[in-house]
C-alpha atoms as a PDB file:
ATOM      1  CA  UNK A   1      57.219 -18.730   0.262  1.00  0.00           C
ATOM      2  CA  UNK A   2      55.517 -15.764   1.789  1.00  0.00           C
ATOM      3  CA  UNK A   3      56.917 -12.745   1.980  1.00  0.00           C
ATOM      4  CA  UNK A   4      56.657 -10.360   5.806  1.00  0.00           C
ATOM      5  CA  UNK A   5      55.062  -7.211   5.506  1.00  0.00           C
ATOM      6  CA  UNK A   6      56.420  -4.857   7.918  1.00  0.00           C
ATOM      7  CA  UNK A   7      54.529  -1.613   7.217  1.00  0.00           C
ATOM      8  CA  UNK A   8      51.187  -2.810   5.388  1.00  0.00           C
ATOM      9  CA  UNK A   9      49.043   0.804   4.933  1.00  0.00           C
ATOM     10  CA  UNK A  10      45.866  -1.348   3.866  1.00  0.00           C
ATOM     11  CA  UNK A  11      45.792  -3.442   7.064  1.00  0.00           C
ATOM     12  CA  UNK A  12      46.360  -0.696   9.086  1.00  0.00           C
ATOM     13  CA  UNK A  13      43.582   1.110   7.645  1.00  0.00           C
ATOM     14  CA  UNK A  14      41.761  -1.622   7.543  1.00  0.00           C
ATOM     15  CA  UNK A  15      41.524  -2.148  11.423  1.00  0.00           C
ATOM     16  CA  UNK A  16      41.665   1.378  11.795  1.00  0.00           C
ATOM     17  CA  UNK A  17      37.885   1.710  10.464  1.00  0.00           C
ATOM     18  CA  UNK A  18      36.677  -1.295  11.856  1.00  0.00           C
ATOM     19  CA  UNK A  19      37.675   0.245  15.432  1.00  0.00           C
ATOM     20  CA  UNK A  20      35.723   3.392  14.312  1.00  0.00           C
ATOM     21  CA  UNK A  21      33.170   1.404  13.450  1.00  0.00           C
ATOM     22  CA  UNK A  22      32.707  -0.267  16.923  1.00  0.00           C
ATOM     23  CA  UNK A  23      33.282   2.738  18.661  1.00  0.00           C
ATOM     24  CA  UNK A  24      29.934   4.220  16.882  1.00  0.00           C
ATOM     25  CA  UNK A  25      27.986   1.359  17.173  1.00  0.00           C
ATOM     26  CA  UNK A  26      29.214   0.794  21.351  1.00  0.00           C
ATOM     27  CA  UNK A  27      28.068   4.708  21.438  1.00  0.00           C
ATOM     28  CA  UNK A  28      24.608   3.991  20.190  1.00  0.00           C
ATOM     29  CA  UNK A  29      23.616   1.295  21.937  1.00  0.00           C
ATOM     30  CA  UNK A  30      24.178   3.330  25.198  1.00  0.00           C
ATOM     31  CA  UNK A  31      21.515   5.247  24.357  1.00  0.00           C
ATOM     32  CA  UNK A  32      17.826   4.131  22.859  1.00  0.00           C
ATOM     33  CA  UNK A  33      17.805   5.215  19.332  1.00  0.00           C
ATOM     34  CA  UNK A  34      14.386   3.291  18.223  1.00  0.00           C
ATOM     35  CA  UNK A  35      13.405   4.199  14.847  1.00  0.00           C
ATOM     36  CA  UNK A  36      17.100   6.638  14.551  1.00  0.00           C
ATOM     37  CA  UNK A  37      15.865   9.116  17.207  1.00  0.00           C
ATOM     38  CA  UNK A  38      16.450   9.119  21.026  1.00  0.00           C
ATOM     39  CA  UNK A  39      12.620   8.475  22.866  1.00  0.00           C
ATOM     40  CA  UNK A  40      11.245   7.394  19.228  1.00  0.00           C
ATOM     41  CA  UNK A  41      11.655  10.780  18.062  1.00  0.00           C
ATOM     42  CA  UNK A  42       9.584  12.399  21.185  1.00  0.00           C
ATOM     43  CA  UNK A  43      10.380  15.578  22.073  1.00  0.00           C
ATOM     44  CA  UNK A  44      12.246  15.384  25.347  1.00  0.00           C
ATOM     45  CA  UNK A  45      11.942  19.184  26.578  1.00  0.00           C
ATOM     46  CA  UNK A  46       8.418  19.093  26.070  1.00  0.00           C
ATOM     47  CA  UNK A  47       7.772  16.270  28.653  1.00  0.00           C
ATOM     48  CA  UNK A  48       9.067  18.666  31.380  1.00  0.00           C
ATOM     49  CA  UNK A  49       5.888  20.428  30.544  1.00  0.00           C
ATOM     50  CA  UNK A  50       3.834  17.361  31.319  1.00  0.00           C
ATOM     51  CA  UNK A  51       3.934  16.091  27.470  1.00  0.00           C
ATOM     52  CA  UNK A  52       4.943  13.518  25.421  1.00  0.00           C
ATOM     53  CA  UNK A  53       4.969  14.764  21.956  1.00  0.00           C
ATOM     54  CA  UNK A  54       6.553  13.894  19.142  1.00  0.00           C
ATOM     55  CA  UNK A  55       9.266  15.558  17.589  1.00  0.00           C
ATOM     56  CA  UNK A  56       9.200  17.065  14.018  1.00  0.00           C
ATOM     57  CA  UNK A  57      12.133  16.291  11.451  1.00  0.00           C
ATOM     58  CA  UNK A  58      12.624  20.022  10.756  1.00  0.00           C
ATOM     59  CA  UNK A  59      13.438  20.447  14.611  1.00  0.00           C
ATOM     60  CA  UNK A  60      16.424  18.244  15.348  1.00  0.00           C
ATOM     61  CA  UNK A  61      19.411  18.747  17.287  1.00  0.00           C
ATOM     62  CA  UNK A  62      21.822  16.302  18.372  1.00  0.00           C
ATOM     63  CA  UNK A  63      24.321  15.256  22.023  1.00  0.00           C
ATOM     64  CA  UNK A  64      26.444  12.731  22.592  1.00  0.00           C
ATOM     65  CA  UNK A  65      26.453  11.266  18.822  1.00  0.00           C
ATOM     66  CA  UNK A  66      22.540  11.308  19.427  1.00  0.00           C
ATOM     67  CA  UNK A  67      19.668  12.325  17.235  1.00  0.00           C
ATOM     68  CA  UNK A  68      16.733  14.186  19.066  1.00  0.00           C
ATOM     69  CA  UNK A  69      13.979  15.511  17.471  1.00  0.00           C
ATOM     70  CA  UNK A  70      11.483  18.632  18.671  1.00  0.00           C
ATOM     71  CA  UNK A  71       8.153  19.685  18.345  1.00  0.00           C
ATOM     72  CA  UNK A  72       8.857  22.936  18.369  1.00  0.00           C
ATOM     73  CA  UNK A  73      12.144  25.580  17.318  1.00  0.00           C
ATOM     74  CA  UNK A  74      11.799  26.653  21.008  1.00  0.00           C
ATOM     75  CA  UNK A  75      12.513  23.757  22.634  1.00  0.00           C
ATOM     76  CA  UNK A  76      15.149  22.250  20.139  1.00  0.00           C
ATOM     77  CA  UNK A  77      17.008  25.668  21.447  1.00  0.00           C
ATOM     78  CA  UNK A  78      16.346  24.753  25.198  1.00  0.00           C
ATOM     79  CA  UNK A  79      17.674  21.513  24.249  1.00  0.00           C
ATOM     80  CA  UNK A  80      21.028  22.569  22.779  1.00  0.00           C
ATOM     81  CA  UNK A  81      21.574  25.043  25.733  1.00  0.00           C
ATOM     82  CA  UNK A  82      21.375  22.611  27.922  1.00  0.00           C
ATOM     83  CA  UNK A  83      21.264  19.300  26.588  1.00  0.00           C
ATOM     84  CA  UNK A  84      22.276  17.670  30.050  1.00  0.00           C
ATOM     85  CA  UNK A  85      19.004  19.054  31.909  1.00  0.00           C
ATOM     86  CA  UNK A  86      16.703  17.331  29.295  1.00  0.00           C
ATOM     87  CA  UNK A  87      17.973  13.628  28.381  1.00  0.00           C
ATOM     88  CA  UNK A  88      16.407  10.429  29.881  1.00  0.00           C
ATOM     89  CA  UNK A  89      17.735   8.415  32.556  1.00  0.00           C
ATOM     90  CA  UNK A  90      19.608   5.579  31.941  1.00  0.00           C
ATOM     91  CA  UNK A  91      19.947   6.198  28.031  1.00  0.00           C
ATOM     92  CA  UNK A  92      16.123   5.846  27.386  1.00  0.00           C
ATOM     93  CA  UNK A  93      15.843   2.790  28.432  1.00  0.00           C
ATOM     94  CA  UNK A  94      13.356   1.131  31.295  1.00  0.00           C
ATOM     95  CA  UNK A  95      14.421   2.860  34.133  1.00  0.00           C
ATOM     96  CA  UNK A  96      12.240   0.294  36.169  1.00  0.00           C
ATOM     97  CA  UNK A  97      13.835  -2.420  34.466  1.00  0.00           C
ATOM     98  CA  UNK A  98      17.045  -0.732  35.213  1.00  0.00           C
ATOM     99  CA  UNK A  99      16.611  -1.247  38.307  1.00  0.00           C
ATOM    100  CA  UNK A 100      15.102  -4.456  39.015  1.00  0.00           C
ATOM    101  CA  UNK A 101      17.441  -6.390  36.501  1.00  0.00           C
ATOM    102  CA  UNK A 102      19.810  -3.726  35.270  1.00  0.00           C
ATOM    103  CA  UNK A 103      18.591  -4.851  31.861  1.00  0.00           C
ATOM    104  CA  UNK A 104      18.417  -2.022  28.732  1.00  0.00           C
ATOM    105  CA  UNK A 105      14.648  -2.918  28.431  1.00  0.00           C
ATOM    106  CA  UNK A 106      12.018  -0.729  25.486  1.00  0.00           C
ATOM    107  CA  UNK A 107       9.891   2.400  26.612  1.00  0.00           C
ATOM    108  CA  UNK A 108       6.412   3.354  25.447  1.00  0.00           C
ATOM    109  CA  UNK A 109       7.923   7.005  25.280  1.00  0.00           C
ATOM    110  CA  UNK A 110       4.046   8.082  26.420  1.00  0.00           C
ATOM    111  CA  UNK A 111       4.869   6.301  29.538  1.00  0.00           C
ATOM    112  CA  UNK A 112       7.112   8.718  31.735  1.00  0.00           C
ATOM    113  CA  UNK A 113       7.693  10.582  34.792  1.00  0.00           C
ATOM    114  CA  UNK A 114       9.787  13.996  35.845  1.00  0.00           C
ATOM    115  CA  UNK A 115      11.459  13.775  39.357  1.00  0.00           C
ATOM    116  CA  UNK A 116      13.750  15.981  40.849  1.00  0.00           C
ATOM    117  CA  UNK A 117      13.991  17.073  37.484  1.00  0.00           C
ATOM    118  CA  UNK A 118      14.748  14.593  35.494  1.00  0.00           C
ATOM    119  CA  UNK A 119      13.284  12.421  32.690  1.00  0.00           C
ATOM    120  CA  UNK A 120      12.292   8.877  33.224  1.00  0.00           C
ATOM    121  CA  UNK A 121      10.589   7.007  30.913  1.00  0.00           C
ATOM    122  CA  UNK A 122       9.264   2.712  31.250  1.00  0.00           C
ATOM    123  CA  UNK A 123       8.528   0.252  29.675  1.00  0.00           C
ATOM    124  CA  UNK A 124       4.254  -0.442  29.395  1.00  0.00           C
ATOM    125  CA  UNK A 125       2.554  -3.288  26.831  1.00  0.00           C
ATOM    126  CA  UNK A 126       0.580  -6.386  27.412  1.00  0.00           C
ATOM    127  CA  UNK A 127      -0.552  -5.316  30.727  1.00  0.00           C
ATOM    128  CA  UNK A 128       2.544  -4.422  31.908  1.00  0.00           C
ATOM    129  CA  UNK A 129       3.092  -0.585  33.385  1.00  0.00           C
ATOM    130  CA  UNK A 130       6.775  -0.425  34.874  1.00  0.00           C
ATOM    131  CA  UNK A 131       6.303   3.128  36.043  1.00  0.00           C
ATOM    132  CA  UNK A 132       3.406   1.417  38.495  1.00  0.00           C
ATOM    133  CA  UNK A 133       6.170  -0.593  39.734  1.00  0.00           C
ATOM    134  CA  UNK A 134       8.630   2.485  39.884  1.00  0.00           C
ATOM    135  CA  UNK A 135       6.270   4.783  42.051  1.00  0.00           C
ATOM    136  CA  UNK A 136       5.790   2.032  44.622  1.00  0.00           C
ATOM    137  CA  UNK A 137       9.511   3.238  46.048  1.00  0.00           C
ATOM    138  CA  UNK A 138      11.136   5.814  43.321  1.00  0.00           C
ATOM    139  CA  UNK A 139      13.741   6.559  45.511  1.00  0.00           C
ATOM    140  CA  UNK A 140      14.839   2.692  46.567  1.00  0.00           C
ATOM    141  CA  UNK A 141      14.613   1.531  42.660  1.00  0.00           C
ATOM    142  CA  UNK A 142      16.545   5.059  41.746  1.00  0.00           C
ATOM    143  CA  UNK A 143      19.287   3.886  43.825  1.00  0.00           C
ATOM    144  CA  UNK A 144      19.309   0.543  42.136  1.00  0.00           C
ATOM    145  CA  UNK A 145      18.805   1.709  38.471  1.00  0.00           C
ATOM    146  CA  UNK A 146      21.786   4.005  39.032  1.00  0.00           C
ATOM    147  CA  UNK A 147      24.198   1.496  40.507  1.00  0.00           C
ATOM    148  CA  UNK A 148      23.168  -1.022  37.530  1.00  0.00           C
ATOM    149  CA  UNK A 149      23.711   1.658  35.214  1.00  0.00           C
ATOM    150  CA  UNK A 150      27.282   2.288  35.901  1.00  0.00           C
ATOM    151  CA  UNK A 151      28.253  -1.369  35.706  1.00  0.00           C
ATOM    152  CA  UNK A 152      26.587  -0.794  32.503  1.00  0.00           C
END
């Protein structure tokens, strides 16, 4: 016979961390954290300068439970003024592939382009260059990758 355990402190806690857990890893994989660092550990102010650099380990800052890395102590400060001006589209991720399939798709971070002011970065191996396919009609597959995204 089994006795009922009203108030159990261990199960509680139990399922307490395990939803803290989740939570953490649900907030990660929103954004593209490759190799613990948002864009690979490129420096994302420094591609509004026409760059793709990568960050340094002493220059970090971090938004949204992300890691971001700088290349310089300059731009990690840009970055934590105004975090919101400097992340990638669509969490780092494809923003071609976005679009066409609302799939979270890999970036070659040196693969990226700044319109309207904003960072978007695509996906380009084996022959493949989605920001070729992105530039065809930016504003069209813009449209897309943003309605995908928020079902996302």
């Amino acid at each position: 016979m089994y006795a009922k355990q009203e108030n159990c402190p261990m199960k509680k806690s139990l399922i307490i961390i395990f939803l803290a857990l989740t939570a953490v890893a649900y907030s990660q994989k929103e954004t593209n954290t490759s190799k613990g660092y948002a864009l690979e550990g490129f420096d994302v102010v420094a591609y509004f300068g026409s760059e793709a650099i990568k960050g340094k380990k002493e220059h970090t800052a971090s938004y949204n439970e992300t890691s971001y890395k700088f290349s310089t102590t300059e731009n990690a400060e840009k970055f934590k003024n105004d975090p919101q001006k400097f992340i990638p589209q669509y969490g780092g991720w494809c923003a071609y592939a976005m679009a066409a399939k609302g799939k979270k798709v890999e970036v070659d971070p040196e693969t990226f382009e700044i319109r309207d002011g904003k960072l978007y970065v695509f996906y380009n191996s084996w022959g493949n260059n989605a920001l070729s396919k992105w530039v065809k009609d930016p504003v069209k597959y813009r449209k897309k990758a943003d309605a995908n995204w928020a079902k996302i």
